[in-house]
N, C-alpha and C. Protein backbone atom coordinates (compact mmCIF):
# COMPACT_ATOMS: atom_id res chain seq x y z
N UNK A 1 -6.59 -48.92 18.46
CA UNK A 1 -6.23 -48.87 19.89
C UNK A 1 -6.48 -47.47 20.42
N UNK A 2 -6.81 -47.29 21.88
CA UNK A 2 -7.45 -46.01 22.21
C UNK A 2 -6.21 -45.63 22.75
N UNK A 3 -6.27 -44.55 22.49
CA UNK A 3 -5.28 -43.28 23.30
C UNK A 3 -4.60 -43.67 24.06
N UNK A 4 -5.45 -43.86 25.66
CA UNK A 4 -5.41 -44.37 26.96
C UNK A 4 -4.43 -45.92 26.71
N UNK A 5 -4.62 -46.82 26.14
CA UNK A 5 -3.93 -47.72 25.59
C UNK A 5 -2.44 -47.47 25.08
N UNK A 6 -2.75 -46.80 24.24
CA UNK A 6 -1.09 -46.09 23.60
C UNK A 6 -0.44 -45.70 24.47
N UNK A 7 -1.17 -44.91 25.28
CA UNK A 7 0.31 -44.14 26.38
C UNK A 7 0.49 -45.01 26.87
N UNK A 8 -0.09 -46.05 27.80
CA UNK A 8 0.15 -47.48 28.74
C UNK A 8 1.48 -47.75 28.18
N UNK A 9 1.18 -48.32 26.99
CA UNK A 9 2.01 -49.35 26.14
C UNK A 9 3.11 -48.26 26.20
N UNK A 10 3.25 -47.59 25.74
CA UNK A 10 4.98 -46.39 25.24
C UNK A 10 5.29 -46.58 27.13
N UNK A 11 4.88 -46.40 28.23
CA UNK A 11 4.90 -45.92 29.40
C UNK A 11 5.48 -47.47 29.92
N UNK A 12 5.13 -48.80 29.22
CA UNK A 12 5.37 -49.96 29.90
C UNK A 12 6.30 -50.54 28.67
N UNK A 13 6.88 -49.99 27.20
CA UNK A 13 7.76 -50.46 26.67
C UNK A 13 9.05 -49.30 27.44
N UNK A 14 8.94 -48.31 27.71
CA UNK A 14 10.03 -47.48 28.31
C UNK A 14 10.52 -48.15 29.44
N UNK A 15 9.65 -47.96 30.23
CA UNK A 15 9.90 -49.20 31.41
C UNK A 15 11.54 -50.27 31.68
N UNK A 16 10.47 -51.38 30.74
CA UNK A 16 10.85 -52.75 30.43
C UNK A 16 12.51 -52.18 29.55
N UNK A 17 12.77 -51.00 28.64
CA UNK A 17 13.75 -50.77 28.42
C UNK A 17 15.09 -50.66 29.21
N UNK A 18 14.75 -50.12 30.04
CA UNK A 18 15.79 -49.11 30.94
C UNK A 18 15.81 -49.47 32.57
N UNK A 19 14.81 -50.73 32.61
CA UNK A 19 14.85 -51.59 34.06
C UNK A 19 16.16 -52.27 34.42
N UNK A 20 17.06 -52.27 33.02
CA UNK A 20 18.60 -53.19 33.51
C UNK A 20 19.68 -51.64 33.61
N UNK A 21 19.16 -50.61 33.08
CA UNK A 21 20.11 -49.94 33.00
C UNK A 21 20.63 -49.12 33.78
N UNK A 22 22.35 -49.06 34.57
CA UNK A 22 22.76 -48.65 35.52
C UNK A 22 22.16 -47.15 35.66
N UNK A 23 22.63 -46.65 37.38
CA UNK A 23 21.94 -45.56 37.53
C UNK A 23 23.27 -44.78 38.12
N UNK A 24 23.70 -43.27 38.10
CA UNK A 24 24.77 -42.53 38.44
C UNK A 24 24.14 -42.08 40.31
N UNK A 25 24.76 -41.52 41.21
CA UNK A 25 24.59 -40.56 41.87
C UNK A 25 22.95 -40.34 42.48
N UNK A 26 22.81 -39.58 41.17
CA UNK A 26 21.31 -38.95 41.26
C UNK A 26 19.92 -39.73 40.98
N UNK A 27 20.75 -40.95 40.79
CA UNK A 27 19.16 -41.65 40.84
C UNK A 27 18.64 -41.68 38.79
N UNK A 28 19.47 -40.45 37.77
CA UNK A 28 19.14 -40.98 36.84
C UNK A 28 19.62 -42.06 35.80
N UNK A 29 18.88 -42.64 35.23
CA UNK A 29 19.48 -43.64 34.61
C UNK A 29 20.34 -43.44 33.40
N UNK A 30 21.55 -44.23 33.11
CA UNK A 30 22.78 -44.29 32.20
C UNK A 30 22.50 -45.08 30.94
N UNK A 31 22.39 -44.29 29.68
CA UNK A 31 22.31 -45.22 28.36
C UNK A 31 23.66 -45.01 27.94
N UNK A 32 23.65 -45.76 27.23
CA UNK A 32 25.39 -46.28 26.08
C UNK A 32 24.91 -46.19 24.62
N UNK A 33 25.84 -45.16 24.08
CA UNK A 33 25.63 -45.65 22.49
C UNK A 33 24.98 -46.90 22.29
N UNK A 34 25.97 -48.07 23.15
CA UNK A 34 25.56 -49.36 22.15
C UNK A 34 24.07 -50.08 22.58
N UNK A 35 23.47 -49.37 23.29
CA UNK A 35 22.00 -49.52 23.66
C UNK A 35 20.93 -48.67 22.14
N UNK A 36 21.77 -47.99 21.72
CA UNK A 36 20.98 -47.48 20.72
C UNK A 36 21.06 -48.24 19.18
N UNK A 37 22.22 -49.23 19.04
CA UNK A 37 22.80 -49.96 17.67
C UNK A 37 24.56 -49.48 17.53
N UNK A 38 24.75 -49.92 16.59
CA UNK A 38 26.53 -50.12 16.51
C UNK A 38 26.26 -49.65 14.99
N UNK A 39 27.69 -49.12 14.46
CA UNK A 39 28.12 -48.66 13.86
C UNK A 39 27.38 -48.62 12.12
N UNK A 40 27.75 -50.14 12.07
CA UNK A 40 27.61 -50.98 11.09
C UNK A 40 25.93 -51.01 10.44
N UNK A 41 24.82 -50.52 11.82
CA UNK A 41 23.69 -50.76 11.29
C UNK A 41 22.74 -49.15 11.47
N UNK A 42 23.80 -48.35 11.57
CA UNK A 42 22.82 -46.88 11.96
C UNK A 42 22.36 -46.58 11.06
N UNK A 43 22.11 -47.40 9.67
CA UNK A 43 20.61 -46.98 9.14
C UNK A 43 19.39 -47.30 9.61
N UNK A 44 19.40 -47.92 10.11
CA UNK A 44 18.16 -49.08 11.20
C UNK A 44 18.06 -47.99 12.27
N UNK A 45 18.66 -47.36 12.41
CA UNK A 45 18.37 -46.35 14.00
C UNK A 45 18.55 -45.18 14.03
N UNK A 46 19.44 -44.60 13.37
CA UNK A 46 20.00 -43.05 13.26
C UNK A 46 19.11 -42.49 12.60
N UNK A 47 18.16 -41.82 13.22
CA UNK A 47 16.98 -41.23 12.37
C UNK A 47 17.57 -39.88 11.53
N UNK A 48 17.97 -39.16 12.78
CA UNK A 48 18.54 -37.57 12.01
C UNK A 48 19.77 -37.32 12.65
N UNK A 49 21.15 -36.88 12.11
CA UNK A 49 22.45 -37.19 12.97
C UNK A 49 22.53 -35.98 13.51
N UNK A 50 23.60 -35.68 14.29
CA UNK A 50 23.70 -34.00 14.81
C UNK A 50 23.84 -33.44 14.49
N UNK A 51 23.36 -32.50 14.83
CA UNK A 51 23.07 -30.84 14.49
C UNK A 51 24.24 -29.97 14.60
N UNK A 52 24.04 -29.18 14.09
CA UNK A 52 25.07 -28.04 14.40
C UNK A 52 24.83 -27.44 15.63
N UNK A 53 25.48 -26.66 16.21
CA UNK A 53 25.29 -26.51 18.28
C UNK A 53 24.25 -24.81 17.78
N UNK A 54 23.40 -25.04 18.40
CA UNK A 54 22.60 -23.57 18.40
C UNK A 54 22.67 -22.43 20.40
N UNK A 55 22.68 -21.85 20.08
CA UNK A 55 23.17 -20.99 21.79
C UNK A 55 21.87 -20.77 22.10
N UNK A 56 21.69 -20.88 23.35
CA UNK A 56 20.78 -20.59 23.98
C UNK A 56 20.99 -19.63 25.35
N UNK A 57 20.63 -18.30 25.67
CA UNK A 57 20.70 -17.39 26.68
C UNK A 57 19.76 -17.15 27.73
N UNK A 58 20.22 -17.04 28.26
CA UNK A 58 19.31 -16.36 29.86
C UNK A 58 20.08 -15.49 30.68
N UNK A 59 19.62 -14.12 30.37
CA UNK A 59 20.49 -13.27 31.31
C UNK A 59 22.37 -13.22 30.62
N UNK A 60 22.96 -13.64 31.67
CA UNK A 60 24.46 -13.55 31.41
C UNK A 60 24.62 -15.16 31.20
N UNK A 61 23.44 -16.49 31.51
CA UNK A 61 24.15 -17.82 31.10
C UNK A 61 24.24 -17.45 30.13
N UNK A 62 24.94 -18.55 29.14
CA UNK A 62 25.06 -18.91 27.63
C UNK A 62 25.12 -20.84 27.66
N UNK A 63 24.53 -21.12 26.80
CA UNK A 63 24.73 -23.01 26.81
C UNK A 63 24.20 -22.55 25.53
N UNK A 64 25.22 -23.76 24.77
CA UNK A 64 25.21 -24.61 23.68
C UNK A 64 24.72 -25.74 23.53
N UNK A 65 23.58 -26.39 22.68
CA UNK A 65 23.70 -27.62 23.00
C UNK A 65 23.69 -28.23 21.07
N UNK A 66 23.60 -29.35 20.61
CA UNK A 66 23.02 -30.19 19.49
C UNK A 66 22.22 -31.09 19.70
N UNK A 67 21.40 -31.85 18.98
CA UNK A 67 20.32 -32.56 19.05
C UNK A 67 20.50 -33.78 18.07
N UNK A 68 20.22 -35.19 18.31
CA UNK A 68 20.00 -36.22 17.09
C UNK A 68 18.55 -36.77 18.05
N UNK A 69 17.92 -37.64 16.68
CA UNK A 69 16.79 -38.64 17.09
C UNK A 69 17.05 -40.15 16.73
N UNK A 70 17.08 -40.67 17.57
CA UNK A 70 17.28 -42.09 17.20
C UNK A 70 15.75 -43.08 17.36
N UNK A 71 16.10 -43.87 16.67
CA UNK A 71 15.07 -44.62 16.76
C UNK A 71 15.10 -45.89 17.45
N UNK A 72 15.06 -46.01 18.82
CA UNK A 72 15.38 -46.95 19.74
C UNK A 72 14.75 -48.32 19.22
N UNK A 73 13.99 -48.47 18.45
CA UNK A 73 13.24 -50.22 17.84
C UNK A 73 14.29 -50.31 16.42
N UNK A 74 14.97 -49.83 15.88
CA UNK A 74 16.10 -49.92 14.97
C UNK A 74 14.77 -50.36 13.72
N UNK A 75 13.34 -49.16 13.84
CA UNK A 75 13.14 -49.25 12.89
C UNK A 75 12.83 -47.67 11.85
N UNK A 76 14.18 -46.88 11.43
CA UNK A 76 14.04 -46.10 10.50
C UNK A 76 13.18 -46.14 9.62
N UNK A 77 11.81 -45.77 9.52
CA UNK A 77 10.94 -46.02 7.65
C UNK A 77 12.11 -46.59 6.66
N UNK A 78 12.61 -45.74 6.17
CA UNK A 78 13.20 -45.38 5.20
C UNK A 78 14.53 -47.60 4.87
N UNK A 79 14.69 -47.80 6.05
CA UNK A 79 15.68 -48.69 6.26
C UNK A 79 14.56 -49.93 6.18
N UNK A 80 13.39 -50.00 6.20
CA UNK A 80 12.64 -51.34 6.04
C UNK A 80 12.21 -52.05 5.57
N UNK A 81 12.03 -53.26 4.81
CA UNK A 81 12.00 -54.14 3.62
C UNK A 81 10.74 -53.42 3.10
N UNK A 82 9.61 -52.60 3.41
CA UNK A 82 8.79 -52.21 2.50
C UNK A 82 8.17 -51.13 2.99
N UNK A 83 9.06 -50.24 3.22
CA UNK A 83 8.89 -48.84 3.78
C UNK A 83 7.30 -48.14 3.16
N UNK A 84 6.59 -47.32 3.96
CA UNK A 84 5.39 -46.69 4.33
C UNK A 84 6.02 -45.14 3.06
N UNK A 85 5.48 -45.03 1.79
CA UNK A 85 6.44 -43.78 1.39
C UNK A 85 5.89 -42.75 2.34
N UNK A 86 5.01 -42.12 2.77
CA UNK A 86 4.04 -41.34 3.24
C UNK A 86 4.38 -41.01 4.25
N UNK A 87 5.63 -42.19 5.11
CA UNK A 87 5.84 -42.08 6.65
C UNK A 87 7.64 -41.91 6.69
N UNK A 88 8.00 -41.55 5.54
CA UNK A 88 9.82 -41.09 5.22
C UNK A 88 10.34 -40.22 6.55
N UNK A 89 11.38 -41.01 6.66
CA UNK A 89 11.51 -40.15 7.70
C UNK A 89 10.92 -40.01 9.23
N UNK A 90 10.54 -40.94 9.79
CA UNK A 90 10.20 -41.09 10.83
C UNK A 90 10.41 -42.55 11.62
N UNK A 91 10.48 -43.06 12.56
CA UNK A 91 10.44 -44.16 13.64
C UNK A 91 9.19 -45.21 13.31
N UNK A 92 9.16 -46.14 12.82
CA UNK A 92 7.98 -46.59 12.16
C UNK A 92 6.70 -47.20 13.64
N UNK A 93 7.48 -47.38 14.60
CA UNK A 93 6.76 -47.54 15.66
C UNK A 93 6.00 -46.48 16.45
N UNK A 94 6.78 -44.84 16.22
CA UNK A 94 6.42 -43.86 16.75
C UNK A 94 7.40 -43.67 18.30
N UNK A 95 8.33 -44.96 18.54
CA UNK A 95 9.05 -44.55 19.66
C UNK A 95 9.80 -43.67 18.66
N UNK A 96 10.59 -42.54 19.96
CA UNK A 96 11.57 -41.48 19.35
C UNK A 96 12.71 -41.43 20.81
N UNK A 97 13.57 -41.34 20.29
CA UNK A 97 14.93 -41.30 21.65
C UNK A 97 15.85 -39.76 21.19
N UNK A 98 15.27 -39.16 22.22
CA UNK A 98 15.77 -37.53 21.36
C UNK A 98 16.74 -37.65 22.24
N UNK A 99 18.11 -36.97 21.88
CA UNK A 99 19.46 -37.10 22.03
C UNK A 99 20.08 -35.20 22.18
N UNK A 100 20.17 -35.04 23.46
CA UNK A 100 20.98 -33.11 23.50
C UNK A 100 22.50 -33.63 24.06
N UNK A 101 23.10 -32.36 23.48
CA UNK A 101 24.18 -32.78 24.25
C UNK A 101 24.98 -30.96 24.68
N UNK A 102 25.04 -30.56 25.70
CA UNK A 102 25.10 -29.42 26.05
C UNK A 102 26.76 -28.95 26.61
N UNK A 103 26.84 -27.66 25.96
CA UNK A 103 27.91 -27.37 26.57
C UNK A 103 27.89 -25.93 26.86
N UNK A 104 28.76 -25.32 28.12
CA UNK A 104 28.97 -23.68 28.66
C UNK A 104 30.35 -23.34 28.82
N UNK A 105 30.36 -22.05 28.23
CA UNK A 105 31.73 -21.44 28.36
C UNK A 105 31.89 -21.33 30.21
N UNK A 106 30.82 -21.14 31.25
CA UNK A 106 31.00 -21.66 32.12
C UNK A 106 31.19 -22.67 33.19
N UNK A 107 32.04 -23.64 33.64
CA UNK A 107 31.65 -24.68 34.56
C UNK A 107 30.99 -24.57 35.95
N UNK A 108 31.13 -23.15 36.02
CA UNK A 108 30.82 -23.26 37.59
C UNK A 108 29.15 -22.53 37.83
N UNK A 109 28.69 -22.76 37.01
CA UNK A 109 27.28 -21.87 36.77
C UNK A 109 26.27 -22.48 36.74
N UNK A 110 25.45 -22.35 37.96
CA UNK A 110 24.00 -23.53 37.45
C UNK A 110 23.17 -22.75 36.71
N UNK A 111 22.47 -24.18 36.14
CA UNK A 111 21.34 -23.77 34.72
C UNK A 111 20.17 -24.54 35.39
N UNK A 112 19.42 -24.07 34.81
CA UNK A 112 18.31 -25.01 34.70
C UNK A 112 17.88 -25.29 32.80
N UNK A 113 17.38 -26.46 32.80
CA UNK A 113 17.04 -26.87 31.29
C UNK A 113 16.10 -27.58 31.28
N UNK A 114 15.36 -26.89 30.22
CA UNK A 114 13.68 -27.81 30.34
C UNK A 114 13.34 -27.78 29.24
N UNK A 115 13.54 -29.37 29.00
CA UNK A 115 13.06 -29.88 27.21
C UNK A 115 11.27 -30.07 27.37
N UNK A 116 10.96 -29.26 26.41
CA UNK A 116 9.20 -29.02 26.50
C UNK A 116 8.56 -29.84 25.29
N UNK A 117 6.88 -29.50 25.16
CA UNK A 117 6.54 -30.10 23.69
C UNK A 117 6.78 -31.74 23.84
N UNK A 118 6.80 -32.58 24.63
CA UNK A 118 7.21 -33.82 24.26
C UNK A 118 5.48 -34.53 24.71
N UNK A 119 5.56 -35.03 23.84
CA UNK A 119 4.40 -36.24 23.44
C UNK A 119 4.59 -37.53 24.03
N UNK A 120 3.68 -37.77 24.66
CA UNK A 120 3.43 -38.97 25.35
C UNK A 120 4.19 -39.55 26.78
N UNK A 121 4.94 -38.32 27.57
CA UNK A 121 6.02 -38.51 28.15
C UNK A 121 5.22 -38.34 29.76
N UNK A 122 6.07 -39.70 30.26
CA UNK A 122 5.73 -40.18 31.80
C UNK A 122 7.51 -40.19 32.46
N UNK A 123 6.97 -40.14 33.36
CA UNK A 123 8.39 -40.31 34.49
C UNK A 123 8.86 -41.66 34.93
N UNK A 124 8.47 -42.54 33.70
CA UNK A 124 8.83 -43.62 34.53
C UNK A 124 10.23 -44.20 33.57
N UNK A 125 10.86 -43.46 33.93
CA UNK A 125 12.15 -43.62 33.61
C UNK A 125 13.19 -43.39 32.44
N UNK A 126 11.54 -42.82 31.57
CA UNK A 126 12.41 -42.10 30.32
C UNK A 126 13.31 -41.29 29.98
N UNK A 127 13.79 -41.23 30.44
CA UNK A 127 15.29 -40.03 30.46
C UNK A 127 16.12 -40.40 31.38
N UNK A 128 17.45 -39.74 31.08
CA UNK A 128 18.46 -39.96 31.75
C UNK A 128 19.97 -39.40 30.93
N UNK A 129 20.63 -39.79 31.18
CA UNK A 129 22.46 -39.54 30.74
C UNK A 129 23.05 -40.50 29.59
N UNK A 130 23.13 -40.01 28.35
CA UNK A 130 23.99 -40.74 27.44
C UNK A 130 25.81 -40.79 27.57
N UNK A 131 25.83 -41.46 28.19
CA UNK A 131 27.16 -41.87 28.31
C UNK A 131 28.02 -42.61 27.54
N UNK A 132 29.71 -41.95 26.75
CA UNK A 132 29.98 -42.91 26.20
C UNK A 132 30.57 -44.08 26.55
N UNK A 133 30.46 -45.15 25.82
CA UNK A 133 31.91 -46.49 25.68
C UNK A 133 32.97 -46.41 25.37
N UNK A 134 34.12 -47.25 26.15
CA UNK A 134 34.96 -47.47 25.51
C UNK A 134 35.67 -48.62 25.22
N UNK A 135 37.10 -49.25 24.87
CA UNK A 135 37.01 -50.15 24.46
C UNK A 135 36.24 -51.63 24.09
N UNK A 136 35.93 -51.73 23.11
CA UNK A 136 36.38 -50.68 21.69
C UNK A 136 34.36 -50.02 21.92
N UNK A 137 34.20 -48.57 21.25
CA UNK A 137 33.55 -47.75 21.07
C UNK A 137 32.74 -48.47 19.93
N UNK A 138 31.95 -49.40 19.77
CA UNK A 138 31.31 -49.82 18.88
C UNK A 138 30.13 -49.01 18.11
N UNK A 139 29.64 -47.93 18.71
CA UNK A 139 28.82 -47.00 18.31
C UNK A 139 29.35 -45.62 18.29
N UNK A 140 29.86 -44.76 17.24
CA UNK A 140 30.50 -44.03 17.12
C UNK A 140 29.75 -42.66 16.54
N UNK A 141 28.82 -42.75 16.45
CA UNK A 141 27.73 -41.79 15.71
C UNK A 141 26.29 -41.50 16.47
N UNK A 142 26.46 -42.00 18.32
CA UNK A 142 25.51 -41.66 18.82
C UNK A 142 26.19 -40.38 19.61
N UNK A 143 26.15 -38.84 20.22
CA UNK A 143 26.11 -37.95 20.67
C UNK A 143 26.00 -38.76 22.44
N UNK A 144 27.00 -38.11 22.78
CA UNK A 144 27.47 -39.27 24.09
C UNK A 144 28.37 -37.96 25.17
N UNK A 145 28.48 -38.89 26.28
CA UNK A 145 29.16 -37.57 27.37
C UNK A 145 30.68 -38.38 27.62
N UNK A 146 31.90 -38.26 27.51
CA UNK A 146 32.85 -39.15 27.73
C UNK A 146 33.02 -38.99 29.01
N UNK A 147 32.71 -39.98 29.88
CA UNK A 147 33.01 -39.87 31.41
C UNK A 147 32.51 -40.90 31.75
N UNK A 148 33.29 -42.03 31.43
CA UNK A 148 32.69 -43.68 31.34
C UNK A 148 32.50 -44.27 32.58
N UNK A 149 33.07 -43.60 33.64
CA UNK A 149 32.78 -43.88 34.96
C UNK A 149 31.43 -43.43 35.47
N UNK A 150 30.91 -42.56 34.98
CA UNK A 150 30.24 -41.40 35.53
C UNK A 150 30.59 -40.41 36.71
N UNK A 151 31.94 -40.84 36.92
CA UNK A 151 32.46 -40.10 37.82
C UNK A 151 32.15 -38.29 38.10
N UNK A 152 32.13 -37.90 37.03
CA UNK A 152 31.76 -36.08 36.67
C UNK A 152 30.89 -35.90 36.39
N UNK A 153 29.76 -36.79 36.21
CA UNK A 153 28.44 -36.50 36.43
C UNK A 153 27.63 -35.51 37.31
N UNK A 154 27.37 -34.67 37.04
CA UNK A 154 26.70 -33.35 37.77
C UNK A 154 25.59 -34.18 38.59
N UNK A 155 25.97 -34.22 40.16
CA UNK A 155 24.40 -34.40 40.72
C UNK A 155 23.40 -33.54 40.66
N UNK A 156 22.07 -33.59 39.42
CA UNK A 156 21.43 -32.57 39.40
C UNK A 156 20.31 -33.21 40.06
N UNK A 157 18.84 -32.10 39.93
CA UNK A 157 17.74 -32.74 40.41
C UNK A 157 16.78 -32.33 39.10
N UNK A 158 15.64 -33.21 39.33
CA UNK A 158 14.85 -33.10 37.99
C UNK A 158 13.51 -33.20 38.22
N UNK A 159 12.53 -32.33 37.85
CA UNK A 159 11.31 -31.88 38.06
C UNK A 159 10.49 -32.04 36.30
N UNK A 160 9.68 -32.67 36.16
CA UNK A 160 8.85 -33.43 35.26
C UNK A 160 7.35 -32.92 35.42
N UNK A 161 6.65 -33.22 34.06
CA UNK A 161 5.38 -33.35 34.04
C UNK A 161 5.28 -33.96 33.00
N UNK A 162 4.04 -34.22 32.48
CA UNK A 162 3.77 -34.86 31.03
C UNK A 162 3.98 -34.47 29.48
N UNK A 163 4.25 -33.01 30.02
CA UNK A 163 4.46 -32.46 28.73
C UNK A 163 5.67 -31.46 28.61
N UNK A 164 6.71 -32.43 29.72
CA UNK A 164 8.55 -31.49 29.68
C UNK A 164 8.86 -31.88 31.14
N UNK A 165 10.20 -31.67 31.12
CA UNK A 165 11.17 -32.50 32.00
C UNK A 165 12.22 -31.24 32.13
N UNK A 166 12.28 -30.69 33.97
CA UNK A 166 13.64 -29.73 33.58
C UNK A 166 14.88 -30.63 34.31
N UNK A 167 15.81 -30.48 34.04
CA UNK A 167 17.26 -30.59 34.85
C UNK A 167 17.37 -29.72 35.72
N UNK A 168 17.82 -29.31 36.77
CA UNK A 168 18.64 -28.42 37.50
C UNK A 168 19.60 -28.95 37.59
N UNK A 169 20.85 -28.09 37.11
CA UNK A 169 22.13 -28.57 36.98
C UNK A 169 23.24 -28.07 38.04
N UNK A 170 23.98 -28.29 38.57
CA UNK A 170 24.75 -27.36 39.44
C UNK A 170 25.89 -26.37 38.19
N UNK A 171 25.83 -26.98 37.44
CA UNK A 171 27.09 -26.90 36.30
C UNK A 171 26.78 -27.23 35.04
N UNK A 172 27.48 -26.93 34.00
CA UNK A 172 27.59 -28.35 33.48
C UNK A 172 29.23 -28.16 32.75
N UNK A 173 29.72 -29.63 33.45
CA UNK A 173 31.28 -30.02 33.28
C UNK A 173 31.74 -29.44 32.00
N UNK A 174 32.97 -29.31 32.18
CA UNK A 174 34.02 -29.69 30.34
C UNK A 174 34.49 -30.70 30.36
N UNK A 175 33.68 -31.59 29.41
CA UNK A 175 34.31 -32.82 29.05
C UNK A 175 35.20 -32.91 27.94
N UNK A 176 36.44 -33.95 27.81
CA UNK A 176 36.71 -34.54 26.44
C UNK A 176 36.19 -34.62 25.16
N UNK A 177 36.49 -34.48 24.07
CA UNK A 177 35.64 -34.90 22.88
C UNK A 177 35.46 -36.33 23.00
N UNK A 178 34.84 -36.73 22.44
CA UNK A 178 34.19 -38.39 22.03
C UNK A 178 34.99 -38.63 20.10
N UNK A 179 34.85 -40.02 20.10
CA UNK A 179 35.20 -40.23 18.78
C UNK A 179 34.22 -40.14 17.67
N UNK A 180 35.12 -39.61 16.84
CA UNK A 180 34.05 -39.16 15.45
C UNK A 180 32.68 -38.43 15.58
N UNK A 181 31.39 -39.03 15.85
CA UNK A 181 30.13 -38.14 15.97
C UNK A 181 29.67 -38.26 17.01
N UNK A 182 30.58 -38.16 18.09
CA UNK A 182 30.04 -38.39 19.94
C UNK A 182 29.75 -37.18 20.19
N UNK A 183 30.85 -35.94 19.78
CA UNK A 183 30.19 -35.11 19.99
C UNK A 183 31.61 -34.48 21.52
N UNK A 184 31.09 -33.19 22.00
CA UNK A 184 31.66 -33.06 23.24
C UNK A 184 30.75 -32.15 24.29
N UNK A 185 30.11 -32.76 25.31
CA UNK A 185 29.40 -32.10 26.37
C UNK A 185 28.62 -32.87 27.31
N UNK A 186 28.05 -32.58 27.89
CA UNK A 186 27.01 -33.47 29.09
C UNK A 186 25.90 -33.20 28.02
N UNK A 187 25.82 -34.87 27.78
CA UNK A 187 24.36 -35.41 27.12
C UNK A 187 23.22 -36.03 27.58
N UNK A 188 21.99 -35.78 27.56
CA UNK A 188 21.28 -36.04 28.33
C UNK A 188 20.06 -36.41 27.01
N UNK A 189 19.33 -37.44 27.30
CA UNK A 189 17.91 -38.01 26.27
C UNK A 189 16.78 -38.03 26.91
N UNK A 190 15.64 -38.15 26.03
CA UNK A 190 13.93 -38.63 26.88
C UNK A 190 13.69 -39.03 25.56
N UNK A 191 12.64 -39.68 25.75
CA UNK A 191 12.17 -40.73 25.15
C UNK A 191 10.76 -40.51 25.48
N UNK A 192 10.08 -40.61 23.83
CA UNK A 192 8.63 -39.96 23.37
C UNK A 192 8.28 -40.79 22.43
N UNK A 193 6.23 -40.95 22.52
CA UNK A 193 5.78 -42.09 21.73
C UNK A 193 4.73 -41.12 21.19
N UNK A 194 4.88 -41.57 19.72
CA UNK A 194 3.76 -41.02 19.25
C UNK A 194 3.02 -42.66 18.67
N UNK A 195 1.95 -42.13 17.83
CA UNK A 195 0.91 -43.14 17.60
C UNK A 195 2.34 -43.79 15.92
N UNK A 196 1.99 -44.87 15.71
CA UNK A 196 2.77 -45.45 14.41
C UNK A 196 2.58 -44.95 13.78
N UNK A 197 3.52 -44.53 12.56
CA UNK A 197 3.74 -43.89 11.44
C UNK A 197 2.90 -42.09 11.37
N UNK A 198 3.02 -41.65 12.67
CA UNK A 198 2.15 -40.61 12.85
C UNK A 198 2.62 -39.36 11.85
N UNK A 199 2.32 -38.47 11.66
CA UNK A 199 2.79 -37.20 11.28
C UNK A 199 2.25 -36.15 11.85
N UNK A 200 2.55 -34.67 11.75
CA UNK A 200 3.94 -34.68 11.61
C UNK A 200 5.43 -35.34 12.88
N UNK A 201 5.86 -35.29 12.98
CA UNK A 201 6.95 -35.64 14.40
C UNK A 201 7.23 -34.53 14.82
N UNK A 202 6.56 -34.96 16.40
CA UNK A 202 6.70 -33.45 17.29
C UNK A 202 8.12 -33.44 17.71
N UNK A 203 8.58 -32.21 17.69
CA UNK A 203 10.04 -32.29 17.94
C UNK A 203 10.09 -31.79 19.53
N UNK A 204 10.42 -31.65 20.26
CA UNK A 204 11.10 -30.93 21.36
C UNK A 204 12.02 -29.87 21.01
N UNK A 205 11.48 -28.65 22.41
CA UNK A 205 12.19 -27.74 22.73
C UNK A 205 12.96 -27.87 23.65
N UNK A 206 14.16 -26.42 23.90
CA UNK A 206 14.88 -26.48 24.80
C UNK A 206 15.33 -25.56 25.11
N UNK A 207 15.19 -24.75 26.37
CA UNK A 207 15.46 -23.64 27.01
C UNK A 207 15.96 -23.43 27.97
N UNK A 208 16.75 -22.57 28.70
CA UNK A 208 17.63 -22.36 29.86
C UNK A 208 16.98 -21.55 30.96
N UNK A 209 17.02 -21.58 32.04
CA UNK A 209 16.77 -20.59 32.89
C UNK A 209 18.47 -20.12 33.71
C-alpha cells in the first residue's frame, strides 16, 4: 500500500473513532479511560505505563508532565496469539494513542505546549482531553484528568500542522488525584500512525513556551 494510502486510512480510522465522542467548551474532543480498554485486559492495550514526571522550563514557567502509549486497536505485539518477535514492543497496527498528563506549580500562568515529531498526524480530530470515569472507574491504569464534568477544563486554543500540535493554555488547573495509575493533572492525547509493525516507534516531543 502506498504512502498516500496509509495516511488516508490512519486519517479516516481516527475519524470514524472519535465521531461519537463528546466535545468540552473548546470544541476539543473528550476520551475516557474506558475508550482505551478496562482493567482486566491492559495487556491488549497498555503499551508502555507512566512515566516518571520530567520538568520542563521556559523562562520563569515550570510544567511537569508524564507520558504512556496505548494502543487504541488493543493490539500490543507482545499480547497476540502469534506475536511478530522482531516487532516486541510496539502497536501491531502502527496506530499509537500517546497519553501526557501535565502539571504547574502555577494555576494562573499561561503556557503554550507543542507535542512535535509526530508521524502521520492530521487535524481531523486526533487529539483532545483524557478525561477520567467514575462510578465505577473500570480503567484504572490509563493517565486521565479527574474533572468528569469537564467543568475545569481550560478553554484553550490549538494551532496544528502535520508534524505537531500546540495547546495554548490559559492555565493549567490543580486537579484531584485519579485512582491508582490515573495519575494527577490536565491530560491531553494525539494519536499517530505509523506503517504496521514499523520500527523504530517515533516517539513525540514536548516543550513549553
Amino acid at each position: 500500500m502506498s504512502r498516500s494510502n496509509l495516511t488516508l486510512s490512519a486519517v479516516l480510522l481516527v475519524a470514524t473513532m472519535l465521531s461519537s465522542l463528546p466535545m468540552f467548551a473548546s470544541g476539543v474532543p473528550i476520551r475516557r479511560p474506558s475508550d482505551n480498554g478496562a482493567d482486566g485486559n491492559a495487556n491488549t492495550w497498555n503499551l508502555v505505563a507512566r512515566t516518571v514526571p520530567r520538568l520542563l522550563t521556559a523562562g520563569t514557567k515550570k510544567v511537569t508532565f508524564s507520558r504512556q502509549i496505548v494502543c487504541p486497536k488493543f493490539d500490543v505485539e507482545d499480547s497476540l496469539p502469534s506475536p511478530v518477535v522482531s516487532a516486541t514492543g510496539t502497536c501491531d497496527s502502527g496506530d499509537y494513542l500517546h497519553i501526557f498528563q501535565f502539571t504547574s506549580p502555577s494555576t494562573t500562568t499561561p503556557v503554550k505546549i507543542t507535542i512535535s515529531q509526530l508521524v502521520n498526524f492530521a487535524s481531523a480530530g486526533n487529539f483532545g482531553a483524557m478525561v477520567c470515569e467514575v462510578n465505577p472507574p473500570v480503567n484504572t491504569n490509563t493517565l486521565c484528568t479527574t474533572d468528569p464534568t469537564t467543568a475545569n477544563i481550560p478553554n484553550f486554543t490549538i494551532t496544528n500542522s502535520r508534524t505537531s500540535i500546540t495547546f495554548v493554555l490559559p492555565n493549567i488547573p490543580a486537579y484531584p488525584a485519579g485512582s491508582t495509575n490515573q495519575g494527577q493533572g490536565l491530560t491531553l492525547y494525539v494519536i499517530t500512525h505509523q506503517a504496521a509493525q514499523s520500527l523504530p516507534i517515533q516517539l513525540p516531543t514536548v516543550t513549553i513556551q
